[in-house]
N, C-alpha and C. Protein backbone atom coordinates (compact mmCIF):
# COMPACT_ATOMS: atom_id res chain seq x y z
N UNK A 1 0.84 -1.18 0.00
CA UNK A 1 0.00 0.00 0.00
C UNK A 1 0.89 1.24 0.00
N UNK A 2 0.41 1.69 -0.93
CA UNK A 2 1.25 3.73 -0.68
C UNK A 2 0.64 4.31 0.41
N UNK A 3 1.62 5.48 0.77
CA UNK A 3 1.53 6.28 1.98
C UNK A 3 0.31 7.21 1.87
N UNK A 4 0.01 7.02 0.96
CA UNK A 4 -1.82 8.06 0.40
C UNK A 4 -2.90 7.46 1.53
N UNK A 5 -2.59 5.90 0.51
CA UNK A 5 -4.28 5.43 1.33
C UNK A 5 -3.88 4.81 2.73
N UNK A 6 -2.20 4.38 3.27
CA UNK A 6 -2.21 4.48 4.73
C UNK A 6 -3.17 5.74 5.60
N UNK A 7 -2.69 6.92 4.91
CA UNK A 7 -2.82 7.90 5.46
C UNK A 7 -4.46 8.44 5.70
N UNK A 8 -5.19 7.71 4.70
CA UNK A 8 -6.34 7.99 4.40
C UNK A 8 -6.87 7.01 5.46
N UNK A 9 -6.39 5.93 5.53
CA UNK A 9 -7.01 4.80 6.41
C UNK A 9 -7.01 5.02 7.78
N UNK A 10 -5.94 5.45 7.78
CA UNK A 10 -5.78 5.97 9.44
C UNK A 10 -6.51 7.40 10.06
N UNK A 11 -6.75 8.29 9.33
CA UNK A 11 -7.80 9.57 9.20
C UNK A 11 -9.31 9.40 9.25
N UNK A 12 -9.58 8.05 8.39
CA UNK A 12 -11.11 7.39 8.45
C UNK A 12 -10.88 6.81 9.48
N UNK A 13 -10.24 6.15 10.33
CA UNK A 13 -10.13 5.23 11.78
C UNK A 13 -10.11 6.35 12.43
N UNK A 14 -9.54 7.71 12.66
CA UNK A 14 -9.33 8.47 13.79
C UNK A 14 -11.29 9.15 13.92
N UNK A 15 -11.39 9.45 12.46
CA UNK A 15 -12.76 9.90 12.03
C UNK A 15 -13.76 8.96 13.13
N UNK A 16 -14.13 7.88 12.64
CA UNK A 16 -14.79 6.46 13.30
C UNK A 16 -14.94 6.89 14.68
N UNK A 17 -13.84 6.65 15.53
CA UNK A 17 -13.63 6.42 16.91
C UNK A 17 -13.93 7.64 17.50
N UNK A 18 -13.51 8.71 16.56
CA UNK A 18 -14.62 10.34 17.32
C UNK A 18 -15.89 10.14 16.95
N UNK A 19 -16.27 10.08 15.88
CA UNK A 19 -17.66 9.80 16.12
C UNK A 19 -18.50 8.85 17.20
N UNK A 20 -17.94 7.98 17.06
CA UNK A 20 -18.05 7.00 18.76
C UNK A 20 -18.15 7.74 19.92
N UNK A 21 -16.46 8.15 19.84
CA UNK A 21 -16.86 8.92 21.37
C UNK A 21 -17.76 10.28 21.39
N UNK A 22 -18.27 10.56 20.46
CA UNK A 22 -19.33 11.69 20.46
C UNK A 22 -20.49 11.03 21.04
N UNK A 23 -20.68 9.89 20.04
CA UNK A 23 -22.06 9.10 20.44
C UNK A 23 -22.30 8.80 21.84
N UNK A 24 -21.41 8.04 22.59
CA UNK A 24 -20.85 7.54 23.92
C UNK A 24 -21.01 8.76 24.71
N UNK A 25 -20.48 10.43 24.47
CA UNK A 25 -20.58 10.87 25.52
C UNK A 25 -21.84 11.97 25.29
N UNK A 26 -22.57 11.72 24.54
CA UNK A 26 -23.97 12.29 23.85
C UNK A 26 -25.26 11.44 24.62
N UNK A 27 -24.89 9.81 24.91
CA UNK A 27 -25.82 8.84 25.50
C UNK A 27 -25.49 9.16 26.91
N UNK A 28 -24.31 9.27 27.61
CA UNK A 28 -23.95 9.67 29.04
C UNK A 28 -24.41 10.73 29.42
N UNK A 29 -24.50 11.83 28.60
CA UNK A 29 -24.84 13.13 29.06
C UNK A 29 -26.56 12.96 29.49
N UNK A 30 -27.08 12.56 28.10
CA UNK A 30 -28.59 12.28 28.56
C UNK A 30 -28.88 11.50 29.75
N UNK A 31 -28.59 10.48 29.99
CA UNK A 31 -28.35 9.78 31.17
C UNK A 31 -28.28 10.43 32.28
N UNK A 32 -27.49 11.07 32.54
CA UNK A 32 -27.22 12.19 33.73
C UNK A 32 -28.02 13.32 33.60
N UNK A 33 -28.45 14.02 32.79
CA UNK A 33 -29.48 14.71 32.90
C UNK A 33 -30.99 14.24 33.55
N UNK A 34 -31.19 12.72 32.96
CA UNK A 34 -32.42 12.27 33.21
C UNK A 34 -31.87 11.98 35.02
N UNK A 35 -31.14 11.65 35.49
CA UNK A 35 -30.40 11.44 36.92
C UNK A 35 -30.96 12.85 37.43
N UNK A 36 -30.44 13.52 37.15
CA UNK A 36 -30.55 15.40 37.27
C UNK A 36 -31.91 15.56 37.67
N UNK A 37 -33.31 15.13 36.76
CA UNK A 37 -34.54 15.70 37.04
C UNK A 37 -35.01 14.46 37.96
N UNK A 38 -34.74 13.44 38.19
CA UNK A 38 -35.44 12.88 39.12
C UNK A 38 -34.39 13.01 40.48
N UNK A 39 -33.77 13.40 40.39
CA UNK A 39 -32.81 13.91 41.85
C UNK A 39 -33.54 15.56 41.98
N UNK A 40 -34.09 16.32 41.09
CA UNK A 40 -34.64 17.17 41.97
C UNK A 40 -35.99 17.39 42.06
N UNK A 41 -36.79 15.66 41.31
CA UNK A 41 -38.07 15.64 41.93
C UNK A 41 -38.37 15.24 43.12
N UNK A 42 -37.31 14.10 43.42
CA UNK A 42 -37.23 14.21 44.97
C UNK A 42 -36.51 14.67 45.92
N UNK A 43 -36.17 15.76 45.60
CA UNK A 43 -35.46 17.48 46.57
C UNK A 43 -36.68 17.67 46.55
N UNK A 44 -37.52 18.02 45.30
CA UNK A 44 -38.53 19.09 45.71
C UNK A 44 -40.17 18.41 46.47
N UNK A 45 -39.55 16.90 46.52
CA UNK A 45 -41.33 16.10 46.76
C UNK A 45 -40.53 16.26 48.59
N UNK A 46 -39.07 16.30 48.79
CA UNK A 46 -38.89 15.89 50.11
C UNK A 46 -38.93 17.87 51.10
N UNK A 47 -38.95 18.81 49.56
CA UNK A 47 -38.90 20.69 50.65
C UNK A 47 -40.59 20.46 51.02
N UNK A 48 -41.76 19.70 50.00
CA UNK A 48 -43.04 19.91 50.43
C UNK A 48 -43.47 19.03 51.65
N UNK A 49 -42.34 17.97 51.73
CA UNK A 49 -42.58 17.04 53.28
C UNK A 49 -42.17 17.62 54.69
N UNK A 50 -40.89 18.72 54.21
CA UNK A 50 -40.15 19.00 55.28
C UNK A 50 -41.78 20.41 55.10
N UNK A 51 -41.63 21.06 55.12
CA UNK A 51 -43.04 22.11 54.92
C UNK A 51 -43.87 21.52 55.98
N UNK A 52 -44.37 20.34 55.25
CA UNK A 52 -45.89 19.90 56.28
C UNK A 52 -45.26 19.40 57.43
N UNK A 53 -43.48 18.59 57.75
CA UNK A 53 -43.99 18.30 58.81
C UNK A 53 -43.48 19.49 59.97
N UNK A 54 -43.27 20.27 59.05
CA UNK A 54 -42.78 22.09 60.27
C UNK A 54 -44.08 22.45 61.08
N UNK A 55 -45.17 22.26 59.79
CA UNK A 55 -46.04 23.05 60.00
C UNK A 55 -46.90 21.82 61.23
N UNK A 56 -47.14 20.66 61.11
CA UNK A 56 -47.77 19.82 61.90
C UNK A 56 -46.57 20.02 63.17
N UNK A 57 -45.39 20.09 63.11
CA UNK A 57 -45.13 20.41 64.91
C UNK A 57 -45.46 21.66 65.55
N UNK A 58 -45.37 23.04 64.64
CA UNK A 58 -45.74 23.74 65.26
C UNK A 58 -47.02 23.89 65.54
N UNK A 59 -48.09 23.18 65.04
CA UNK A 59 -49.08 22.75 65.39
C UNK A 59 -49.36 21.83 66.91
N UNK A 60 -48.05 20.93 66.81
CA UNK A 60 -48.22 19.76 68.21
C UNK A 60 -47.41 21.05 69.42
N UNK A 61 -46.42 21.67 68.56
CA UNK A 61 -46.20 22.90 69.79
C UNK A 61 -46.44 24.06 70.63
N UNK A 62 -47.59 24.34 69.90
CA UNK A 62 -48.34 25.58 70.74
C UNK A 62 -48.82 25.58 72.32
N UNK A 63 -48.43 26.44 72.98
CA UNK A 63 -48.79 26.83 74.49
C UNK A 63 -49.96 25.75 74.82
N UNK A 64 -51.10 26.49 74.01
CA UNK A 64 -52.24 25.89 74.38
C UNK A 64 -52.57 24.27 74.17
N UNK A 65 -51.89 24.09 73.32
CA UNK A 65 -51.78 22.67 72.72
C UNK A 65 -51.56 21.63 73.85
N UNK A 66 -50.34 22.11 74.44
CA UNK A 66 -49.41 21.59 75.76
C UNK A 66 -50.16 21.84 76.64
N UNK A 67 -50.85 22.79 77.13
CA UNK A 67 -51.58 22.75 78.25
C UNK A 67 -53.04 22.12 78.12
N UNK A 68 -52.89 22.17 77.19
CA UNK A 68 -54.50 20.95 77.06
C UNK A 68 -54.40 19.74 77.12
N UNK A 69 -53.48 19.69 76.27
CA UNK A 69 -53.19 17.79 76.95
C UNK A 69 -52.72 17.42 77.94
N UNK A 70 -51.62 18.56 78.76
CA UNK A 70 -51.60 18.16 80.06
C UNK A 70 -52.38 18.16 80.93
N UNK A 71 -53.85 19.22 80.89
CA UNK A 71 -54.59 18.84 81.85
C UNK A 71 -55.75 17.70 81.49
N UNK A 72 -55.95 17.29 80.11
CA UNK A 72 -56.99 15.88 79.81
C UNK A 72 -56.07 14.91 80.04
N UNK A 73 -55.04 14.93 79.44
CA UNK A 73 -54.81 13.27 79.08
C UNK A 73 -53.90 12.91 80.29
N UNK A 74 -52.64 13.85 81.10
CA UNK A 74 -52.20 13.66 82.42
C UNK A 74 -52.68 14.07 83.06
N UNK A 75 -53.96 14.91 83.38
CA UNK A 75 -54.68 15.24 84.56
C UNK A 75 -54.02 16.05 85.69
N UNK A 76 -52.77 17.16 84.78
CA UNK A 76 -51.92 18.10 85.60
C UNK A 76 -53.02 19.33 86.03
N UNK A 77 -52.15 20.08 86.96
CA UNK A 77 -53.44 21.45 86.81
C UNK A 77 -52.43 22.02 87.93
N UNK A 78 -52.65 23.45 87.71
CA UNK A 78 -51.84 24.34 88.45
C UNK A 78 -51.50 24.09 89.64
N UNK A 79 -50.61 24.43 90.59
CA UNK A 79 -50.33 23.93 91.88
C UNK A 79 -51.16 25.47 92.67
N UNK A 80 -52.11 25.33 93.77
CA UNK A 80 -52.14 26.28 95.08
C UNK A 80 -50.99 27.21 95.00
N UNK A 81 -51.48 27.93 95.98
CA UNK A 81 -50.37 28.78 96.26
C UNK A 81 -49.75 28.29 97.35
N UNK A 82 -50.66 27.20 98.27
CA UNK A 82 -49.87 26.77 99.11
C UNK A 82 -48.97 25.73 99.08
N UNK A 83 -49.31 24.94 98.05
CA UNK A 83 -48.63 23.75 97.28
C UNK A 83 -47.63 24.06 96.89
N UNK A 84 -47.05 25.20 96.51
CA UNK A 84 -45.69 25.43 95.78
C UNK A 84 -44.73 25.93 97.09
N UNK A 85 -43.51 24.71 96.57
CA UNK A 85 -42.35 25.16 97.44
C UNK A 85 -41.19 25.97 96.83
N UNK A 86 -40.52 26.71 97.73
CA UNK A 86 -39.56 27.36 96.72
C UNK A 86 -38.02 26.32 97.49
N UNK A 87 -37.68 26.49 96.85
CA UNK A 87 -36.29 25.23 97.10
C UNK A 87 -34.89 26.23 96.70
N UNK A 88 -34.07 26.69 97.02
CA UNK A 88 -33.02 27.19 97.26
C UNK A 88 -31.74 26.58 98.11
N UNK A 89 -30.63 27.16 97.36
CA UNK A 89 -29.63 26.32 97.34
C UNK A 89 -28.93 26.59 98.21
């Protein structure tokens, strides 16, 4: 073979194998993109969980909340005035 169509052969092989790795990193990219939107459907399904469950404690945390269940369900209730000791150190 002459140094023409070596030269040609080896230019169509370099040709080939870029096109490959175009293809290869054209299928990876999509791949990771599709990674991309379901990694921030569940960021954004887990900011609307963290949301409700803020909002349901500060719900279980209110003053009144606490003092209602302590006086139904433990049956607490203010101490007398004579009932309270003061304790000092």
């Amino acid at each position: 073979m002459n140094r023409q169509v070596v030269t040609i052969l080896i230019l169509g092989l370099g040709a080939l194998l870029s096109a490959y790795g175009v293809v290869v990193s054209k299928q990876e990219t999509r791949q990771q993109f599709q990674r991309l939107v379901a990694l921030q459907n569940d960021r954004d399904e887990l900011d609307i969980e963290w949301g409700q469950l803020q909002l349901e404690q500060s719900a279980w945390a209110t003053h009144g909340r606490i003092e209602s269940e302590a006086r139904h369900i433990l049956q607490m209730k203010l101490p007398r005035v004579g009932d309270a000791v003061l304790v000092s150190e």
